[in-house]
Every structure is written in structure tokens, then in C-alpha cells.
Protein backbone atom coordinates (compact mmCIF):
# COMPACT_ATOMS: atom_id res chain seq x y z
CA UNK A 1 -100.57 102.51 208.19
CA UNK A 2 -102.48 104.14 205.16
CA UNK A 3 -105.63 105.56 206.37
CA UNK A 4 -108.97 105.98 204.53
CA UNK A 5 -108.58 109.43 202.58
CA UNK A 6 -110.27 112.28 203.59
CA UNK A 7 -113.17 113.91 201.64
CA UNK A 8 -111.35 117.13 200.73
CA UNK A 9 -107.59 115.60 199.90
CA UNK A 10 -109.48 113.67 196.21
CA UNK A 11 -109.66 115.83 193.35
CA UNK A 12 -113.62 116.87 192.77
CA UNK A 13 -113.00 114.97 189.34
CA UNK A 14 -112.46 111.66 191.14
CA UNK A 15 -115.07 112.46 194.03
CA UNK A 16 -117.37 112.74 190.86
CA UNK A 17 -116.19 109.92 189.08
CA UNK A 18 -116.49 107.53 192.14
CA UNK A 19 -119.72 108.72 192.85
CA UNK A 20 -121.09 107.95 189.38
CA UNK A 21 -119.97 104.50 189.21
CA UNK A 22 -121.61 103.53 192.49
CA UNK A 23 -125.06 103.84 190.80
CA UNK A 24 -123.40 102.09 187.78
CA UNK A 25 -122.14 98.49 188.50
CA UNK A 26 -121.30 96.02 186.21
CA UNK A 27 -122.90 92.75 186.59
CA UNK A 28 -119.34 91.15 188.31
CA UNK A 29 -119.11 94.41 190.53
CA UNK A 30 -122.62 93.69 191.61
CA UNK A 31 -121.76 90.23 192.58
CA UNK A 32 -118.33 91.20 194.06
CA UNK A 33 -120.22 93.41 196.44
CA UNK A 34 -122.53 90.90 197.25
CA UNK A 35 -119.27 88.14 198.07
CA UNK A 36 -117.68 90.48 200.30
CA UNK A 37 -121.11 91.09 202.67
CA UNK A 38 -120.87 87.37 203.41
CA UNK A 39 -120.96 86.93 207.10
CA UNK A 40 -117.22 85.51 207.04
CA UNK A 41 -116.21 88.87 205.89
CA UNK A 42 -118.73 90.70 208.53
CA UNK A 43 -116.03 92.08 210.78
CA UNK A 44 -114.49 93.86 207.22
CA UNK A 45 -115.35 97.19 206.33
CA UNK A 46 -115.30 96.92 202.05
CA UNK A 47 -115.99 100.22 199.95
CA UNK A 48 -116.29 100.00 196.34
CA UNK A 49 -115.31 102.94 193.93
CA UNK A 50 -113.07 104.78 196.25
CA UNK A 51 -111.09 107.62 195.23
CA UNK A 52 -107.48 107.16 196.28
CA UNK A 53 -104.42 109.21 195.05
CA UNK A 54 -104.73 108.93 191.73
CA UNK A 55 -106.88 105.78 191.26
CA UNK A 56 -109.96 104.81 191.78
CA UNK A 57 -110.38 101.38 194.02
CA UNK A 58 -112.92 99.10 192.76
CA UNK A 59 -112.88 97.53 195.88
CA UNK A 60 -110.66 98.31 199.15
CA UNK A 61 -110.75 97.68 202.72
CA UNK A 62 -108.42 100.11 204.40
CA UNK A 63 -108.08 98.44 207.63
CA UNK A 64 -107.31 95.09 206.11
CA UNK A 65 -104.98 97.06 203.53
CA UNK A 66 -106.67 95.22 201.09
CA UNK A 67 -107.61 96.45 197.17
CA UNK A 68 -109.73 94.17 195.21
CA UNK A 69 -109.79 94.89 191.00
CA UNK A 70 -112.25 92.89 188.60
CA UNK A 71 -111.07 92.61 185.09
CA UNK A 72 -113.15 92.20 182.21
CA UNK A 73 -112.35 89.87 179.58
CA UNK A 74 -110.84 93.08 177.23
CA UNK A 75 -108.60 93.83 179.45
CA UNK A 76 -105.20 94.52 178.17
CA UNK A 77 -103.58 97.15 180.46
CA UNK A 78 -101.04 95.18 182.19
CA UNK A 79 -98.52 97.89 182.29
CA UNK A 80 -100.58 99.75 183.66
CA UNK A 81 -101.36 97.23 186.18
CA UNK A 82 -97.84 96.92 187.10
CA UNK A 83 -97.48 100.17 187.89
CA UNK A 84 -100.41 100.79 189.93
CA UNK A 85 -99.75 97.74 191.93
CA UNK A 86 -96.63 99.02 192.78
CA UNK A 87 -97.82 102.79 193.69
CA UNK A 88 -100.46 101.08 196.38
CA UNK A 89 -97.46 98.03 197.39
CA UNK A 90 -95.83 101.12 198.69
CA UNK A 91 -98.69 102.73 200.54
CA UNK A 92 -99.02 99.36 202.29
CA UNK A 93 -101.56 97.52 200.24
CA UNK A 94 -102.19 94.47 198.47
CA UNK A 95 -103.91 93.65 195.37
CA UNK A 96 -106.44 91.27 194.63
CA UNK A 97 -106.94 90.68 190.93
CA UNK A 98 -110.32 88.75 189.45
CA UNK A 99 -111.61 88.44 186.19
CA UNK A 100 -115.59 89.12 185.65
CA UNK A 101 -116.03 85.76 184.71
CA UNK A 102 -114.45 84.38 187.59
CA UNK A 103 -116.28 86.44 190.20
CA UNK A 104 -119.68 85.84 188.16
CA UNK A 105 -119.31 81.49 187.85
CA UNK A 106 -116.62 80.69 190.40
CA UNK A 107 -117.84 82.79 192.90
CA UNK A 108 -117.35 80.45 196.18
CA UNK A 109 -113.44 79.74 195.19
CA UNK A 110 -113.22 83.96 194.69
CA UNK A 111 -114.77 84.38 198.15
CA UNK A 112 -112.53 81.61 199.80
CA UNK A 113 -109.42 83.05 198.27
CA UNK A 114 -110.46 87.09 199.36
CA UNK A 115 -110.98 85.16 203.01
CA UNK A 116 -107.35 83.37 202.38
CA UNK A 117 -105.80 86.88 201.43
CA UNK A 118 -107.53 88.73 204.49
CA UNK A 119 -106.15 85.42 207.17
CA UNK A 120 -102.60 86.13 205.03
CA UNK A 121 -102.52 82.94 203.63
């Protein structure tokens, strides 16, 4: 099972780069963190702007295996996507996709589908 990463295996870049955009967060991020410290989602352990490999989690929850992404409406990287979907399928997680728009005015259905994902529904 992939286990959190330890301080000293991320590059100081990404350490640095995570750090930053904790103190940073979009208005959807904001919200996302607020959805997953619903009760229902108490016995989850969520960390946002992790350092991992290469890539930098917007959202994961290591024991669930669980990576949650927000897109913004400009997003046009789906390539890139692809391929960074698959390099996390193969370190045993799953990826959660949500655009900003979805997370800021459809919040409920985002939670109840993050709750669906997590019961492996």
C-alpha cells in the first residue's frame, strides 16, 4: 500500500511549492477543504497540497488511497491528466476530478459523490 511520503524523499522545490499554496487557496480549494471536514468524512485523514513523486496533490487521503483534483474552468491539460492519472493508478490510487464551479454551487452532490468514492461505490 502507498504510504504518506516522507519529509526528506520530496525535492525542496516541491516541499516549497506545497508549502506556498497552503497559504494560497483558491476560492473552490477553500470550499473543498471545508467539504471534506464534514463529520461523514471525520474518520478520513485529507491533506491538501501534498508533494508526491513528481506531483503535487491538491487533495489526497493516503489511507483511503484517494486523490482529489479541482479544475478550473481554463483547464485544458487533459493529456496531461491522462498521464498523471495513470502514474498514481499504479501507486494504488484513485482520482477524483471536480471542476471549481462544481465544488463552489453543487457542493452537497460533490460531497455525496467523495463519500460514494471513499464506501467504493
Amino acid at each position: 500500500m502507498p504510504q504518506e511520503p516522507s519529509h526528506r524523499s520530496v525535492p525542496k522545490h516541491l516541499r516549497q511549492f506545497a508549502k506556498n499554496m497552503r497559504h494560497e487557496p483558491t476560492d473552490a480549494e477553500a470550499a473543498m477543504w471545508r467539504l471534506l471536514r464534514d463529520r461523514r468524512l471525520s474518520t478520513y485523514k485529507f491533506r491538501r497540497q501534498v508533494p508526491f513523486k513528481s506531483y503535487i496533490l491538491d487533495f489526497v487521503c493516503f489511507d483511503a488511497r484517494l486523490v482529489i483534483e479541482i479544475d478550473g474552468s481554463q483547464h485544458a491539460e487533459s493529456q496531461r491528466d491522462a498521464a498523471r492519472e495513470a502514474a498514481l493508478s499504479a501507486e494504488g490510487f484513485s482520482v477524483a476530478r471536480y471542476w471549481n464551479n462544481d465544488v463552489l454551487q453543487q457542493s452537497a452532490a460533490v460531497l455525496e459523490d467523495i463519500l460514494a468514492k471513499l464506501a467504493g461505490r
